[in-house]
C-alpha atoms as a PDB file:
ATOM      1  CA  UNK A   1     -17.679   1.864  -0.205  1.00  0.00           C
ATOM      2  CA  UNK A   2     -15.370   4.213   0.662  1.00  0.00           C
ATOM      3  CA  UNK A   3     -13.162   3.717   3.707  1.00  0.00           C
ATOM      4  CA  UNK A   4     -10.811   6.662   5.429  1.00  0.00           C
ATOM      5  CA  UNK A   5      -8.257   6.072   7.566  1.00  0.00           C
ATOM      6  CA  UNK A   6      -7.457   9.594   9.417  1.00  0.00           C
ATOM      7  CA  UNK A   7      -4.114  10.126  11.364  1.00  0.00           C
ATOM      8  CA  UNK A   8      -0.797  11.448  10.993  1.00  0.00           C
ATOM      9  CA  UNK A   9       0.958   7.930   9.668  1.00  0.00           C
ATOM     10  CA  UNK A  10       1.846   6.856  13.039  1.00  0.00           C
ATOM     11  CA  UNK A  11       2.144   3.093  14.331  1.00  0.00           C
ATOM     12  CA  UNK A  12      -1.484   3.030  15.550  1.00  0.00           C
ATOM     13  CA  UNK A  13      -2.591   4.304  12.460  1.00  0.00           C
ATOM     14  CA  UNK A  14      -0.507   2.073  10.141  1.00  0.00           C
ATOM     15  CA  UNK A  15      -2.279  -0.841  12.716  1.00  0.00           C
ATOM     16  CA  UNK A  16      -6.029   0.565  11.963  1.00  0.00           C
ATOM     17  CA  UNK A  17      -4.925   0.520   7.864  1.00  0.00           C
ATOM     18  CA  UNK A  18      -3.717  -3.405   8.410  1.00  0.00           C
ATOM     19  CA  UNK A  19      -6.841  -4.756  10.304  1.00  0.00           C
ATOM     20  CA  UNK A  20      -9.102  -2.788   7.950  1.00  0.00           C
ATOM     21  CA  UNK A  21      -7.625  -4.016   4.920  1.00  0.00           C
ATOM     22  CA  UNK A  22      -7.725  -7.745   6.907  1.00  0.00           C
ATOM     23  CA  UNK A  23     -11.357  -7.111   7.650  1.00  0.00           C
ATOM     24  CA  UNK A  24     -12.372  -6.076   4.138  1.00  0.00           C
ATOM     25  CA  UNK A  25     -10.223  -9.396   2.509  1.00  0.00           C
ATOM     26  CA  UNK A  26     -12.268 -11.655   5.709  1.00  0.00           C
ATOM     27  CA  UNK A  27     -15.312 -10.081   4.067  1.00  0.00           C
ATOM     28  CA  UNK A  28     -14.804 -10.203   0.307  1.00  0.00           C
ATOM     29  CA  UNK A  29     -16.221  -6.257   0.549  1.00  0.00           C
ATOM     30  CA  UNK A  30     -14.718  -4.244  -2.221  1.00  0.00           C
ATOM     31  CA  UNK A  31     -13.976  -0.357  -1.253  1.00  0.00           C
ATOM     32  CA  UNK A  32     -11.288   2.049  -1.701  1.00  0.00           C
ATOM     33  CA  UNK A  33      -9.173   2.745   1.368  1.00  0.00           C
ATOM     34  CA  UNK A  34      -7.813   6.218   1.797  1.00  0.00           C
ATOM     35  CA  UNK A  35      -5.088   7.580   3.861  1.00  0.00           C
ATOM     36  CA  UNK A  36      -5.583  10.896   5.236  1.00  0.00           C
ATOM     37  CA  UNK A  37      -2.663  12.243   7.033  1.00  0.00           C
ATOM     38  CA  UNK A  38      -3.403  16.301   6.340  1.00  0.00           C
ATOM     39  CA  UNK A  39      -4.362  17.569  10.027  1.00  0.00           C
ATOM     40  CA  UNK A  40      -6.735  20.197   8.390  1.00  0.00           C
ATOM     41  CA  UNK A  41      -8.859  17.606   6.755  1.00  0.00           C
ATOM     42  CA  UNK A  42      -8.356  15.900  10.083  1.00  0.00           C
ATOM     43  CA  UNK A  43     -10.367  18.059  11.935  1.00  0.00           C
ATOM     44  CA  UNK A  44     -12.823  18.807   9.276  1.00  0.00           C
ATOM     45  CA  UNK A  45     -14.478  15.545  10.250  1.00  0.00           C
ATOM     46  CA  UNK A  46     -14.233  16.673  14.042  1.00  0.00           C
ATOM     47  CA  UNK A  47     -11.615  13.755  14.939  1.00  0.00           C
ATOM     48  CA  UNK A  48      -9.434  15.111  18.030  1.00  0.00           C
ATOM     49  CA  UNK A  49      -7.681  11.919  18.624  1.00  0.00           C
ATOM     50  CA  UNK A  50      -6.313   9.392  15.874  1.00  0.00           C
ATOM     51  CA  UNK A  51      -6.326   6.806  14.262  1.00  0.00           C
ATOM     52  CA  UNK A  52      -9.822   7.954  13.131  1.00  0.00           C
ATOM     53  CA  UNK A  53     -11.984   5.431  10.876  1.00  0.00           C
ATOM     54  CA  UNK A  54     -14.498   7.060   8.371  1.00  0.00           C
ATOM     55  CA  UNK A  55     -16.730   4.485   6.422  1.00  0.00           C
ATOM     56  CA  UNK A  56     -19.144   6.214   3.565  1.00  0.00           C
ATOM     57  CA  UNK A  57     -18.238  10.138   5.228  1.00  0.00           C
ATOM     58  CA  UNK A  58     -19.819   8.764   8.520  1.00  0.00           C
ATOM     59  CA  UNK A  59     -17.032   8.849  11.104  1.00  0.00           C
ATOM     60  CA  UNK A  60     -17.271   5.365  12.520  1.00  0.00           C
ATOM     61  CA  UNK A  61     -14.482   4.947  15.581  1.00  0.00           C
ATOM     62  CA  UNK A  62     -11.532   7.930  16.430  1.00  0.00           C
ATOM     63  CA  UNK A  63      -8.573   7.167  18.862  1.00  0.00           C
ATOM     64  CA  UNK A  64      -8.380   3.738  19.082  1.00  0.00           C
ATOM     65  CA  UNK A  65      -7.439   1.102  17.030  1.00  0.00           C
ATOM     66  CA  UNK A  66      -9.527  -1.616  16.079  1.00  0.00           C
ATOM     67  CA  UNK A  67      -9.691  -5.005  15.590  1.00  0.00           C
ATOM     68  CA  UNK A  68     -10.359  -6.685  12.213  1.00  0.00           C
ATOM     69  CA  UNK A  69     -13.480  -8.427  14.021  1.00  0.00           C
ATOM     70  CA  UNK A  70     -14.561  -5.301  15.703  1.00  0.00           C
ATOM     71  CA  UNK A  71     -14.292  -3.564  12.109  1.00  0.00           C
ATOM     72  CA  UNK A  72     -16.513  -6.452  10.550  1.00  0.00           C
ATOM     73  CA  UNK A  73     -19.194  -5.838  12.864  1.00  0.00           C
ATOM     74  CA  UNK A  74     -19.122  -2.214  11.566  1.00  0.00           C
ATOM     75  CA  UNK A  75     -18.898  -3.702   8.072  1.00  0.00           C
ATOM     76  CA  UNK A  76     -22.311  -5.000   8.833  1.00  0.00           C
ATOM     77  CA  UNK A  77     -24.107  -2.155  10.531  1.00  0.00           C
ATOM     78  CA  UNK A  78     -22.643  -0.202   7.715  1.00  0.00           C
ATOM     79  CA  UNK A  79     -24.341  -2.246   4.857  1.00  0.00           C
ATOM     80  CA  UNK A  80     -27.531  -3.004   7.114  1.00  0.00           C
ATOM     81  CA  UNK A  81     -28.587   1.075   6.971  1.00  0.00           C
END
């Protein structure tokens, strides 16, 4: 799995980075967990408003953080497709 986190490095973003990482330790899910903070590649996924969550090149949640329960629940959507 591989897990994007899209925004310019900002306290909401470093947030989204933490509960992900949480999420993925709750769930014993192995994936690599990127940090995109180039606002060209930004866009290219059509996020206008960060932090931006990208699971598998499937944007997944954009300008809000989440909640290492709320990202779980994607988790499992996410492996149930």
């Amino acid at each position: 799995m591989l897990i994007k986190i899209l925004g310019s490095g900002c306290k909401n973003c470093t947030k989204l980075a933490e509960n992900t990482k949480k999420a993925l330790m709750e769930t014993g899910i192995d994936a690599e967990v990127i940090k995109v903070e180039d606002f060209a590649e930004i866009a290219k996924h059509g996020i206008m408003s960060t932090p931006g969550l990208i699971i598998d090149e499937k944007v997944v949640s954009s300008g809000k953080v989440l909640k290492a329960n709320e990202i779980i629940e994607i988790f499992k959507r996410t492996v149930a497709e």
